[in-house]
Structure formats: C-alpha cells, structure tokens
Protein backbone atom coordinates (compact mmCIF):
# COMPACT_ATOMS: atom_id res chain seq x y z
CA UNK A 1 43.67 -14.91 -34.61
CA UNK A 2 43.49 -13.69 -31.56
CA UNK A 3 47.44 -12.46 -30.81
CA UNK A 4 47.30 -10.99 -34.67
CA UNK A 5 47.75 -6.96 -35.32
CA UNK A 6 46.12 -4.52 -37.68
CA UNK A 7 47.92 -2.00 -39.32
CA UNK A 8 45.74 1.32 -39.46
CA UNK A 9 45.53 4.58 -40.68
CA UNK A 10 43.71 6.65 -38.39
CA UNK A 11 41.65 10.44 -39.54
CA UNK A 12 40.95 13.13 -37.18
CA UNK A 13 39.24 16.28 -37.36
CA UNK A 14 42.67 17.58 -36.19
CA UNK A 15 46.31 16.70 -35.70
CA UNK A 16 46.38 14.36 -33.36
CA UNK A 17 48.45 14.81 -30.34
CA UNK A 18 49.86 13.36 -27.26
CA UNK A 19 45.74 12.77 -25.65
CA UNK A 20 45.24 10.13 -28.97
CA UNK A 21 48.21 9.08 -29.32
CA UNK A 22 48.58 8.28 -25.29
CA UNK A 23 45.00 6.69 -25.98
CA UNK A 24 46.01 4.03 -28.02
CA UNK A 25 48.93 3.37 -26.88
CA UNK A 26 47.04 2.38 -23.79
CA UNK A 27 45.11 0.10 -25.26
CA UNK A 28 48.15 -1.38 -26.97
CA UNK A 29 48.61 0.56 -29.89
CA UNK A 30 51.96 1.34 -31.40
CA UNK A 31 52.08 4.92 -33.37
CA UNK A 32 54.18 3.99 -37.08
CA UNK A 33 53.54 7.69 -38.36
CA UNK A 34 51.86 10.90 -37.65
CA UNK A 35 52.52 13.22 -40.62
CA UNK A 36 52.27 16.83 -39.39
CA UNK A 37 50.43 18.11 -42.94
CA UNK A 38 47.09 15.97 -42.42
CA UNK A 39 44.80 15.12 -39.46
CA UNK A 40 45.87 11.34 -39.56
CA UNK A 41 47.96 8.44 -37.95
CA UNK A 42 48.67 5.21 -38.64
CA UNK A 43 49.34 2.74 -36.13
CA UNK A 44 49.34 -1.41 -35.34
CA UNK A 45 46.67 -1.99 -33.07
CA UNK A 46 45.62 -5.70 -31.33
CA UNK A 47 43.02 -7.14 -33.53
CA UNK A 48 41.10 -7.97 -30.26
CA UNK A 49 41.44 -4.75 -29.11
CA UNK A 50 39.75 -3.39 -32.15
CA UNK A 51 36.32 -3.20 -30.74
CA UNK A 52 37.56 -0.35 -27.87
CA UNK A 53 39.09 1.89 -30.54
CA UNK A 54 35.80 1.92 -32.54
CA UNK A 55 33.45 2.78 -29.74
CA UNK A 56 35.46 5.34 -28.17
CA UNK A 57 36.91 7.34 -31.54
C-alpha cells in the first residue's frame, strides 16, 4: 500500500541527535522514541519512502 507506514527501530553508532532526527523527519518520518541509554530510535516512516532511508543510513 502505497499511503501505509512502518514502524521502526533505528541503531546508530551513536545517540542520535537533532542531524538524524531532522533527516527523517524530512523525508516524512515521525520520531516515537529516542531513549538516551542506547544508540537507537524508533520512528513511523512512509513505506514508499523506505528506499531513501536505506541508501542514505
């Protein structure tokens, strides 16, 4: 479906800050949680847009 969402958890090699998080909101990402012990953050992307996120992270 092309309207549908993915829900996401996201790992970095560290915390991710306003740079990723600015990133995929961009591309139509919405953050859901960044906890501040591990390099990760989960977020609902655009299933189309799914493609951009994997070639550019």
């Amino acid at each position: 479906m092309p309207d549908s969402s993915l829900d996401v958890i996201i790992q970095f090699t560290q915390a991710p800050g306003r740079a990723e998080h600015d990133f995929m909101t961009k591309h139509g990402g919405t953050l859901r949680k960044s906890p501040p012990l591990i390099n990760s953050a989960a977020y609902s992307l655009p299933a189309k847009k799914l493609d951009v996120y994997a070639a550019t992270r």
